[in-house]
Protein backbone atom coordinates (compact mmCIF):
# COMPACT_ATOMS: atom_id res chain seq x y z
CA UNK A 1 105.24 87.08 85.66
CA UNK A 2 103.52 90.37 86.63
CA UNK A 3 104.72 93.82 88.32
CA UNK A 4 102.39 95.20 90.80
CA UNK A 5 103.05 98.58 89.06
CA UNK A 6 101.35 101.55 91.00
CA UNK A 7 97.95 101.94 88.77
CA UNK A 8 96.14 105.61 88.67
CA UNK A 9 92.69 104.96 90.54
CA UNK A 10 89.68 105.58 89.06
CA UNK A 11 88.07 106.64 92.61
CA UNK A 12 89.72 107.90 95.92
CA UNK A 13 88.23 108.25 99.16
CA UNK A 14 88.63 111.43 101.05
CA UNK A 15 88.19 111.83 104.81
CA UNK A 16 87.23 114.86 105.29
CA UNK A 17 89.15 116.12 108.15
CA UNK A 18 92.53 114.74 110.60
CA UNK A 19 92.59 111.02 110.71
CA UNK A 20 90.92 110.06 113.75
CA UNK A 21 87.95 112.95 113.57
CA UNK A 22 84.25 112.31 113.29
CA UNK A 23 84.44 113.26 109.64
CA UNK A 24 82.64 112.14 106.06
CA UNK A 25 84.44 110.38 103.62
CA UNK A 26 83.27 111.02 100.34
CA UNK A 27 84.87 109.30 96.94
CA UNK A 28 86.21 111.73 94.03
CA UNK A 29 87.12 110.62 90.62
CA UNK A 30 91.06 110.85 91.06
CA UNK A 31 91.77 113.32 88.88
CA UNK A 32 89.15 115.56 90.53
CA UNK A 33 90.88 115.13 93.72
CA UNK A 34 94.14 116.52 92.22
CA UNK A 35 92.03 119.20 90.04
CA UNK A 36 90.78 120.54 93.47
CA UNK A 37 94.13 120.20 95.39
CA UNK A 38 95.85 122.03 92.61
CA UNK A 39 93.59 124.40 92.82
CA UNK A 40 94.21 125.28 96.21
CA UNK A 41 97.77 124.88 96.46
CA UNK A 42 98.90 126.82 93.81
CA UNK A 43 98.21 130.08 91.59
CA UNK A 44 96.89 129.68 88.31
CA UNK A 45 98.89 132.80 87.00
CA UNK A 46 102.41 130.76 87.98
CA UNK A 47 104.24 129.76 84.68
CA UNK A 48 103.08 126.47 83.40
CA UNK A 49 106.28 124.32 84.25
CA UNK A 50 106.13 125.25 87.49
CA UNK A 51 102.24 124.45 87.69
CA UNK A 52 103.27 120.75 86.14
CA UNK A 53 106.02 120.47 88.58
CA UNK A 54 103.68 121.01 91.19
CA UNK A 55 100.93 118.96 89.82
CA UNK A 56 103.04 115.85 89.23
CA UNK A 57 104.57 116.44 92.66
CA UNK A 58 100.51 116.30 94.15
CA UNK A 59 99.73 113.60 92.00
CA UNK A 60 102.81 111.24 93.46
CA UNK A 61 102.03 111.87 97.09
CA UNK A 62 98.51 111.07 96.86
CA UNK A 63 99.53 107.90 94.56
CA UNK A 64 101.78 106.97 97.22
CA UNK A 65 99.55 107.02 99.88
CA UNK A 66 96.91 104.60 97.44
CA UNK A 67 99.49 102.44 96.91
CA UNK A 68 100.93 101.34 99.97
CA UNK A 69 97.19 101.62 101.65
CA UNK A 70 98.80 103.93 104.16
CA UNK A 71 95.67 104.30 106.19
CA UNK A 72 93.71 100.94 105.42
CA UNK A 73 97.04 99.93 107.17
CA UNK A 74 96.00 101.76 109.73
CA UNK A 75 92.91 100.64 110.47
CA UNK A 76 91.36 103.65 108.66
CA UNK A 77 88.73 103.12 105.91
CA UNK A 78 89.82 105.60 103.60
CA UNK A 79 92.74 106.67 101.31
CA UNK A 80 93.46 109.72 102.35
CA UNK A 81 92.32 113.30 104.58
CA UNK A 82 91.65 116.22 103.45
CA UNK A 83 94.30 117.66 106.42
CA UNK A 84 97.65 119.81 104.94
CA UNK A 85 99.23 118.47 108.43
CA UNK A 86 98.96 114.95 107.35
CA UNK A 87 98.05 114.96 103.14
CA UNK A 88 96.88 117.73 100.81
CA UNK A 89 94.20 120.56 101.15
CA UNK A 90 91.08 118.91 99.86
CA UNK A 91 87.54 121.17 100.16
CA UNK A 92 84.83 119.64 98.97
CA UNK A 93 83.18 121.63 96.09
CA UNK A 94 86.25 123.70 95.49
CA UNK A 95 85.97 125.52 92.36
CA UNK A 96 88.76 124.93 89.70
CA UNK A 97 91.06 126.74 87.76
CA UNK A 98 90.90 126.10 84.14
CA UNK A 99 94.71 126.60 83.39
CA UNK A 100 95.51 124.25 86.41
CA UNK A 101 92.16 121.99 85.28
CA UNK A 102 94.29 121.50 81.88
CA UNK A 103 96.95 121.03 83.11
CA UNK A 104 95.72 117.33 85.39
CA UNK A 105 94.14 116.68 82.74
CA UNK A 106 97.34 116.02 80.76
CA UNK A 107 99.43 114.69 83.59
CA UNK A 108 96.61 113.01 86.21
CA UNK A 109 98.26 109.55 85.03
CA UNK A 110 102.07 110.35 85.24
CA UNK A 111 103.77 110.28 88.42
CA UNK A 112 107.38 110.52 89.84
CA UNK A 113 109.76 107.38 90.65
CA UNK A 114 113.05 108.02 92.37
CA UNK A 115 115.95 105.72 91.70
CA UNK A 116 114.86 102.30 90.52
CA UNK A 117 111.93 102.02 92.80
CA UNK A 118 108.61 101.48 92.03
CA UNK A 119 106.36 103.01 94.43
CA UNK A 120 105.47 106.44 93.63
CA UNK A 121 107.76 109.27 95.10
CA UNK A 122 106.57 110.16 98.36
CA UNK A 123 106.58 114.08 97.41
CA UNK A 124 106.99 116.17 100.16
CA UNK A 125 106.34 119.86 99.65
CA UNK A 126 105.62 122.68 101.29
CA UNK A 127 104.59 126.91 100.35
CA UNK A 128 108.12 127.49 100.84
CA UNK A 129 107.03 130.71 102.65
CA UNK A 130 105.28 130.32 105.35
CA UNK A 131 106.58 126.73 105.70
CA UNK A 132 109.95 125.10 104.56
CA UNK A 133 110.85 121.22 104.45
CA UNK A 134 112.80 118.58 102.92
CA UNK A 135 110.98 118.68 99.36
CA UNK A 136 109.37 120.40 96.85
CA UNK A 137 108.89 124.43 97.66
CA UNK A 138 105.77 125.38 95.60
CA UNK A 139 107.12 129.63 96.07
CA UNK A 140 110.41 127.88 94.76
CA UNK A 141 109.09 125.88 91.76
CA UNK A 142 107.97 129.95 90.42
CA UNK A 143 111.48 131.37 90.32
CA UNK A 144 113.03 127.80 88.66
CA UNK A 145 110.93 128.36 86.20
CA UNK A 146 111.29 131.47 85.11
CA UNK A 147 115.11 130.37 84.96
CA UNK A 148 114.00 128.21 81.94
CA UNK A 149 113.99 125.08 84.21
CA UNK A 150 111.82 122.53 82.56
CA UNK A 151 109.07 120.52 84.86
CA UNK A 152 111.49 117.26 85.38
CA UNK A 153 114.57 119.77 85.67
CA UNK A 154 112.53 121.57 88.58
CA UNK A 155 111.62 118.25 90.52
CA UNK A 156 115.16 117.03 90.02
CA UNK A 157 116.25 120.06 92.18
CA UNK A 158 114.32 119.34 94.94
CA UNK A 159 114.05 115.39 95.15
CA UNK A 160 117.05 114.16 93.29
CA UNK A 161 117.36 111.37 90.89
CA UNK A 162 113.93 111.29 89.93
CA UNK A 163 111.93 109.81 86.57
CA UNK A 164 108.20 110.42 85.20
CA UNK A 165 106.33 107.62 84.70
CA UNK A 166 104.00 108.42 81.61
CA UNK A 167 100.35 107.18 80.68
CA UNK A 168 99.64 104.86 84.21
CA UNK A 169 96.72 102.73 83.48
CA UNK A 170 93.66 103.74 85.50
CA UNK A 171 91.95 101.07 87.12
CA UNK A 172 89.52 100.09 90.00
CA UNK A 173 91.20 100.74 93.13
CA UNK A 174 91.82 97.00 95.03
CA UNK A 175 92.66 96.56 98.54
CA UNK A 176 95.39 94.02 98.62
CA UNK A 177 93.19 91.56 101.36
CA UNK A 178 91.86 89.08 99.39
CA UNK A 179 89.04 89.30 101.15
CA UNK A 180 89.07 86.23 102.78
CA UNK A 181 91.55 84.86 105.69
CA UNK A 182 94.72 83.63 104.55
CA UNK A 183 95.75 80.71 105.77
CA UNK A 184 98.00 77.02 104.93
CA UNK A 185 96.47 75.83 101.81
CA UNK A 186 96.27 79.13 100.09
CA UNK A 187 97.93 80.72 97.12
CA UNK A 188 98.12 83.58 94.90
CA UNK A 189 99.89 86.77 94.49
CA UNK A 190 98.74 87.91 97.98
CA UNK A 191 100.92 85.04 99.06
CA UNK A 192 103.82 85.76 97.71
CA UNK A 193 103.26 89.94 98.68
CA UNK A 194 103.09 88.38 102.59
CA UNK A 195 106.20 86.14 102.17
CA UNK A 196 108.07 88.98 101.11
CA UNK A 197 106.58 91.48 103.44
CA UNK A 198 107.73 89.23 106.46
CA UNK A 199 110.74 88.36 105.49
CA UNK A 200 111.71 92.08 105.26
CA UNK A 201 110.30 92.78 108.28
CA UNK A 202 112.39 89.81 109.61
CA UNK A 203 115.42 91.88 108.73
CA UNK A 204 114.19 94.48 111.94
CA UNK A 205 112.82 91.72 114.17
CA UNK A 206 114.96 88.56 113.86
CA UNK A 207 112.90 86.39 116.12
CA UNK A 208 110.14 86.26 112.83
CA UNK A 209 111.90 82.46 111.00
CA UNK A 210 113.14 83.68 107.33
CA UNK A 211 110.42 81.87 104.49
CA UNK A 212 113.13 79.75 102.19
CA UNK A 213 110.65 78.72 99.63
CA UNK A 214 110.03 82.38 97.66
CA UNK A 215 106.37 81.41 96.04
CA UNK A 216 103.07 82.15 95.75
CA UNK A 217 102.03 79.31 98.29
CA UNK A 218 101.02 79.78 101.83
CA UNK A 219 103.21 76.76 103.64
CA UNK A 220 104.11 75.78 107.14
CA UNK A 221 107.10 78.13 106.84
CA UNK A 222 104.71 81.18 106.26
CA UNK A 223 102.77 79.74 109.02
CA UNK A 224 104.81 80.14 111.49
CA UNK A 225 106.45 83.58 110.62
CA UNK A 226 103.08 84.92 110.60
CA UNK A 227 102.44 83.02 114.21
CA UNK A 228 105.78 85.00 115.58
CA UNK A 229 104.89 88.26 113.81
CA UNK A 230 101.09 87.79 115.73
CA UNK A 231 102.95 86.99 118.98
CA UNK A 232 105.68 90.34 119.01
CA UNK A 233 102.85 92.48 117.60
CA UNK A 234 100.42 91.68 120.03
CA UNK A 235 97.74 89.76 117.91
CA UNK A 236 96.38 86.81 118.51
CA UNK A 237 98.08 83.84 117.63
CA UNK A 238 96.53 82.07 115.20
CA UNK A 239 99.01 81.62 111.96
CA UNK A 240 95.99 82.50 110.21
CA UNK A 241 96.10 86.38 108.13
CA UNK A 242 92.88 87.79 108.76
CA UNK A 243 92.23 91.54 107.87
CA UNK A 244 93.43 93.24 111.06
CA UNK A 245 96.75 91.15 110.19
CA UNK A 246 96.92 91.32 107.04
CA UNK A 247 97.18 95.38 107.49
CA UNK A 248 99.03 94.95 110.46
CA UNK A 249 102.32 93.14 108.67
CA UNK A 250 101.25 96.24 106.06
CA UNK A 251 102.09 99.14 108.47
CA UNK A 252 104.97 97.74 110.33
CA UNK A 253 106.37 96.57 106.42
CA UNK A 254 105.86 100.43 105.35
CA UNK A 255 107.67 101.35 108.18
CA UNK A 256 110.41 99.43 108.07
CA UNK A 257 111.27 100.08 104.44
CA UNK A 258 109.79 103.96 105.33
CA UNK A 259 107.58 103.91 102.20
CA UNK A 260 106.28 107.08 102.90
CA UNK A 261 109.42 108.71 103.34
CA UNK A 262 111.55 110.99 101.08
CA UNK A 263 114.11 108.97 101.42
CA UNK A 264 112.37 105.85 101.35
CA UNK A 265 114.27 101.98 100.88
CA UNK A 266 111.26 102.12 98.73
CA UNK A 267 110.17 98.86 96.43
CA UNK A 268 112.31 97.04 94.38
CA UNK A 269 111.08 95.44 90.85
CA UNK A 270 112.73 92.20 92.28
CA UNK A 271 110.35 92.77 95.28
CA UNK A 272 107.28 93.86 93.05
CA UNK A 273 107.32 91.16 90.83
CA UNK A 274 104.36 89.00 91.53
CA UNK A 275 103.67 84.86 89.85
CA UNK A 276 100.23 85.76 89.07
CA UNK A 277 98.05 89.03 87.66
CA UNK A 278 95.89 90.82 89.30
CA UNK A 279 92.82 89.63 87.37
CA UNK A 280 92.31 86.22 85.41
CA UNK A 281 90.90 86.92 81.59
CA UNK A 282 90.57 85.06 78.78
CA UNK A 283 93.65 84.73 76.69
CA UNK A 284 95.34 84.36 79.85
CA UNK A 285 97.71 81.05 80.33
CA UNK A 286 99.67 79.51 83.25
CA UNK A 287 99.28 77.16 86.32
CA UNK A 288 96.69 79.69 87.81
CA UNK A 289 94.29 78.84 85.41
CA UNK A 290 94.63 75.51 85.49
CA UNK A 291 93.65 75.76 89.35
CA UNK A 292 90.46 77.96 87.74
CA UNK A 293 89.38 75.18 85.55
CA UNK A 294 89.62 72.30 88.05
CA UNK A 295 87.48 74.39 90.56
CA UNK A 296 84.87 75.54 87.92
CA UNK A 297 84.98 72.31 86.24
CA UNK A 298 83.48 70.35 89.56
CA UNK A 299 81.36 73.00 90.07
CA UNK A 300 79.86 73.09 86.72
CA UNK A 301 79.74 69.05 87.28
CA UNK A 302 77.13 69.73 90.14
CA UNK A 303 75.24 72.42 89.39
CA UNK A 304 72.61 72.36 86.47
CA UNK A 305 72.72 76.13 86.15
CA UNK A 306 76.31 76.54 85.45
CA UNK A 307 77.12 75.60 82.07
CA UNK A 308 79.86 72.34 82.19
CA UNK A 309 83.26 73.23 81.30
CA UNK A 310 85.56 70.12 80.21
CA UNK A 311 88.99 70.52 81.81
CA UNK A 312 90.85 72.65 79.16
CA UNK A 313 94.19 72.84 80.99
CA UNK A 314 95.87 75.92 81.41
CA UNK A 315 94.15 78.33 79.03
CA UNK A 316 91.56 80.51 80.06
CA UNK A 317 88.90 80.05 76.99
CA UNK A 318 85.76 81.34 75.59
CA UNK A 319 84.04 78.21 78.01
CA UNK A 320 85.80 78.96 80.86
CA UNK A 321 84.64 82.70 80.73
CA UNK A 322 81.03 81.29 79.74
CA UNK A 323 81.14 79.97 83.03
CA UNK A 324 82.70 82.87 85.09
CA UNK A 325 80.01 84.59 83.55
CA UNK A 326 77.20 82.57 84.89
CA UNK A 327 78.57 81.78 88.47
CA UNK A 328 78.63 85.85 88.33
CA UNK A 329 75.59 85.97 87.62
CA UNK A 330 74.19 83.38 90.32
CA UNK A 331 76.06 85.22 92.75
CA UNK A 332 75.32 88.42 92.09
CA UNK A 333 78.48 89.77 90.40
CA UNK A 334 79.60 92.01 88.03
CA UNK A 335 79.10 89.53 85.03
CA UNK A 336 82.32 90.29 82.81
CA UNK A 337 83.79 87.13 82.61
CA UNK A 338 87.24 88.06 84.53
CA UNK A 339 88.15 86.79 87.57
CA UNK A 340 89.03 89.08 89.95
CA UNK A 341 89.37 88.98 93.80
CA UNK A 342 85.58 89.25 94.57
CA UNK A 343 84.78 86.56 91.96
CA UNK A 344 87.93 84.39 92.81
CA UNK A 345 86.55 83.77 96.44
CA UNK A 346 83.12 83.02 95.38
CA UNK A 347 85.01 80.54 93.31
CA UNK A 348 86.53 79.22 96.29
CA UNK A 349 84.00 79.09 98.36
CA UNK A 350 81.16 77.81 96.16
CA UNK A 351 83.46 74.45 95.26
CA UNK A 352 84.09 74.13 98.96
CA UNK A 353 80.18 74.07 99.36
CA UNK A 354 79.84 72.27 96.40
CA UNK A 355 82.39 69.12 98.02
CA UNK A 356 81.12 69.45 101.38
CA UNK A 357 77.16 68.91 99.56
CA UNK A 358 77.80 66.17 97.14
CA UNK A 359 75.41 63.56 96.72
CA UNK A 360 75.14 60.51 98.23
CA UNK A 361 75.88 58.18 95.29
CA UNK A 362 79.22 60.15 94.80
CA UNK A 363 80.43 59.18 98.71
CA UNK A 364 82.42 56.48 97.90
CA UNK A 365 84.49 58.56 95.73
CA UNK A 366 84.37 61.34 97.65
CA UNK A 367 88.34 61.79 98.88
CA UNK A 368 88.97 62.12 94.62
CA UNK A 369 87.89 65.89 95.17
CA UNK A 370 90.71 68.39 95.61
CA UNK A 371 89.83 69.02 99.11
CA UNK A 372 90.39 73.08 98.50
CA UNK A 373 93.65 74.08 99.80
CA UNK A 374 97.07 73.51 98.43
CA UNK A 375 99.13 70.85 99.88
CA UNK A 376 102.39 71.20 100.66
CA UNK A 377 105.29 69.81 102.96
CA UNK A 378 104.35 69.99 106.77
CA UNK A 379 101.02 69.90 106.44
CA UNK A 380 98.93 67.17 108.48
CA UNK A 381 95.23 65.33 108.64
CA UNK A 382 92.74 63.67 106.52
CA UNK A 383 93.48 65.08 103.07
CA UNK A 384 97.31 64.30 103.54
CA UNK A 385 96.37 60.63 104.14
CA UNK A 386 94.08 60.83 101.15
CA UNK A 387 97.00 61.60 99.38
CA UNK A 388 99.47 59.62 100.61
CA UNK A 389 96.85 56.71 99.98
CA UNK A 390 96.89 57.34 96.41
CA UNK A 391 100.53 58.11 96.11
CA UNK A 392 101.19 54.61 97.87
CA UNK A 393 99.07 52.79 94.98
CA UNK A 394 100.80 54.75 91.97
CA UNK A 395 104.22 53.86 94.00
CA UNK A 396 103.19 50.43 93.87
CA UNK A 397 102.62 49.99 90.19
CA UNK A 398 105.09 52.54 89.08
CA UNK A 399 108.65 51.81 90.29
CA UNK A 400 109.89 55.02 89.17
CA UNK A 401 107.89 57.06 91.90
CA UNK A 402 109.35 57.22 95.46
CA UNK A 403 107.67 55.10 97.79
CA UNK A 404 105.40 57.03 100.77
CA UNK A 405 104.68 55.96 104.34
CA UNK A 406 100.72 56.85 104.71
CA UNK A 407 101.22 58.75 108.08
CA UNK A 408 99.23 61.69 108.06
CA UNK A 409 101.96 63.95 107.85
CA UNK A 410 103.28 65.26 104.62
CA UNK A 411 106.62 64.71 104.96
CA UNK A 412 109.86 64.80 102.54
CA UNK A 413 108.91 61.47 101.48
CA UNK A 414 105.45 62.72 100.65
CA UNK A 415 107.18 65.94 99.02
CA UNK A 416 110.05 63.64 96.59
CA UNK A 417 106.89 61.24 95.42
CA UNK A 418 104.76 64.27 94.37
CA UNK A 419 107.79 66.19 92.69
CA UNK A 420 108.85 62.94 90.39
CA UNK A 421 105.25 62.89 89.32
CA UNK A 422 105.19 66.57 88.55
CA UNK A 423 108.55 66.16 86.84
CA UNK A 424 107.44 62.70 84.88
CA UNK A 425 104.88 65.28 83.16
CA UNK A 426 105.96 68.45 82.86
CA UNK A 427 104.37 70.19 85.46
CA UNK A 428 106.23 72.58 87.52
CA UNK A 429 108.56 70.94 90.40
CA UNK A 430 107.37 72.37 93.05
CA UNK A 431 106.41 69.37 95.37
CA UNK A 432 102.94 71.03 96.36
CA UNK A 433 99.97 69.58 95.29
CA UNK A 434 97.47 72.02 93.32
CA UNK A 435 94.49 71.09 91.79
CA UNK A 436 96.04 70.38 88.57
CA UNK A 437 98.58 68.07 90.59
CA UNK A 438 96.07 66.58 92.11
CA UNK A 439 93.58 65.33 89.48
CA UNK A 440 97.35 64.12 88.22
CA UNK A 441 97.61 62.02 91.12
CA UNK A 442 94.19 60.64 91.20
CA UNK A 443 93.91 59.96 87.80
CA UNK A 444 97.33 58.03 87.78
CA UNK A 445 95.98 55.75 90.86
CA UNK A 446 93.34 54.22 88.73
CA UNK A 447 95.58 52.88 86.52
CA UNK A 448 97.06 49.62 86.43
């Protein structure tokens, strides 16, 4: 399992004035942005635990606002403005102070936690002045610590029960849209984010149908909480995520658990705990792969250019990042060898090309191809009959598998045949049918 732990972004994009002004955005190495905000915010001559109270304080809000993609949930293309009504005073080309420059560069990848949440603090503060609030006052921060207060002792008397998280990793900044509509068939960690998004939501608007089945799939049930969310929100009704939303279930989510709030519900571990990592590298193991080799395998199978991987089961190897590497390259990628959410729907797409163009001589064996999407109970049309097809045959020969009625419609029968072949070999019960499931399935037709 992985945490979607807040990461420090290498980048963030500025808007350079109130949210909805004709304004620039311009992207700043993060801990430029804070350099530059620190700069402006605060004196230099302050004593240095107050200046690291203040930074770490500056540091958290803007973190907070990356994480839960505050404005992208908006509609806005940026992470944050350069506004002290709505964010932090930002001026582009602001000259920095070298005591407060030393100081970010210490701290830039710590931030604050409060409780046992795992969103960054939402750090309210004000001059304490000119202007009072709820949080941190930067005037305030001064007299603490020329008490002796230490930097955590200082935030502690402003925002409670708070922690420092130390040494963040800094990464590339990813949206959490895959990129790509999300729809029945799909899985991944973006799944499981928008099964547990709803279902809180569903907590504030009852009407949206709980989602039992807590995985990474994209099933009926998800379906049609995302068709009620569409229909109280004002969307069109599709069932189908796209990226207006996607960011729409975002903002009413962050506003229901008020995320960027002081006194936030704020994110659970339980709730950030995703089945699959943000990237796929080699080394890495698990039923995820296993979906990445069947795909690459057939595509490999087809295409001279691509080096052919054998099916090699759930490890990601040195072949199976040979090939990552060259369907980069073909597509114009970043050719590292890791999969990440740019390279993962080229994957996707170029082996539902690849099964749509296959030639001629392989038509009468056509329906063996995983037909792209995962299967799963509920679902309807040609691919479930495919299945169902080959289910009936292995039923036939194999008394131990539940017998299927080839309908159309995958149904609990359809769902109790497919688990007691995932549980006669040891592949995870889940009674959907992945890739890996479903080379199982075709495989175990042919025999007699």
């Amino acid at each position: 399992m992985a945490i979607r732990v807040p990461i420090i972004p290498e980048e963030i994009i500025v808007h350079l004035g109130e949210p909805d002004a004709a304004a620039r955005n311009i992207t700043v190495p993060f801990a430029e942005y804070i350099k530059n905000v620190a700069s402006g915010e605060i004196y230099p001559n302050w004593p240095i635990d107050a200046i690291k109270a203040n930074v770490l304080a500056q540091i958290s809000f803007a973190l907070n606002r990356v994480y839960n993609e505050w404005y992208p949930s908006k509609g806005y293309d940026f992470d944050i403005t350069n506004s002290p009504r709505y964010d932090q005073s930002f001026v582009e080309n602001r000259q920095f102070f070298e005591t407060i420059s030393q100081v970010v560069d210490e701290l830039f990848n710590d931030y604050l936690v409060k409780d046992d949440q795992v969103q960054p603090l939402f750090a309210m503060y004000c001059d304490g002045r000119i202007t009072t609030c709820d949080g941190l006052s930067q005037w305030g921060t001064v007299s603490l610590a020329n008490q002796g207060k230490s930097p955590l002792e200082i935030l502690r008397n402003y925002y409670g029960n708070v922690s420092i998280i130390f040494n963040a990793p800094v990464e590339e900044n990813i949206r959490t849209y895959p990129g790509f509509p999300v729809e029945v068939g799909t899985a991944g960690d973006f799944v499981r984010m928008l099964n547990m998004q709803l279902n809180r939501i569903g907590q504030n608007y009852p009407a949206i149908p709980v989602i039992l089945n807590d995985s990474p799939y994209f099933t009926i049930e998800t379906e049609n909480a995302v068709k009620k969310f569409q229909e109280i929100f004002n969307l069109k009704v599709t069932g189908i995520v796209d990226k207006s939303t996607w960011y729409r279930i975002k903002y009413i989510y962050n506003a229901v658990k008020k995320i960027s709030d002081l006194y936030s519900e704020g994110i659970s571990i339980d709730e950030a705990t995703l089945l699959f990592n943000r990237v796929l590298k080699l080394g890495d193991e698990g039923q995820y792969i296993r979906t990445l080799n069947y795909l690459v395998n057939v595509i490999s199978y087809f295409d001279s250019s691509i080096p052919y991987l054998n099916l090699s089961g759930n490890k990601f190897t040195k072949d199976t990042e040979t090939v990552v590497k060259a369907i980069q390259n073909k597509y114009n990628l970043t050719v590292n060898g890791i999969v990440n959410a740019e390279t993962w729907k080229v994957i996707r797409e170029v082996y539902r090309q690849t099964i749509r163009n296959v030639p001629s001589e392989y038509y009468t064996v056509l329906n063996e191809f995983y037909p792209g999407r995962f299967l799963s109970r509920g679902m309807t049309g040609d691919d479930i009959v495919n299945l169902q097809r080959f289910l009936y045959v292995i039923c036939k020969n194999n008394k131990s598998i539940p017998g299927v009625v080839v309908n159309g419609i995958f149904d609990n029968l359809t769902e109790q045949s497919v688990k007691a072949i995932q549980r006669k070999y040891n592949l995870e019960e889940t009674g959907i049918v992945s890739p890996t499931v479903w080379y199982r399935i075709v495989e175990l037709s042919k025999e007699k």
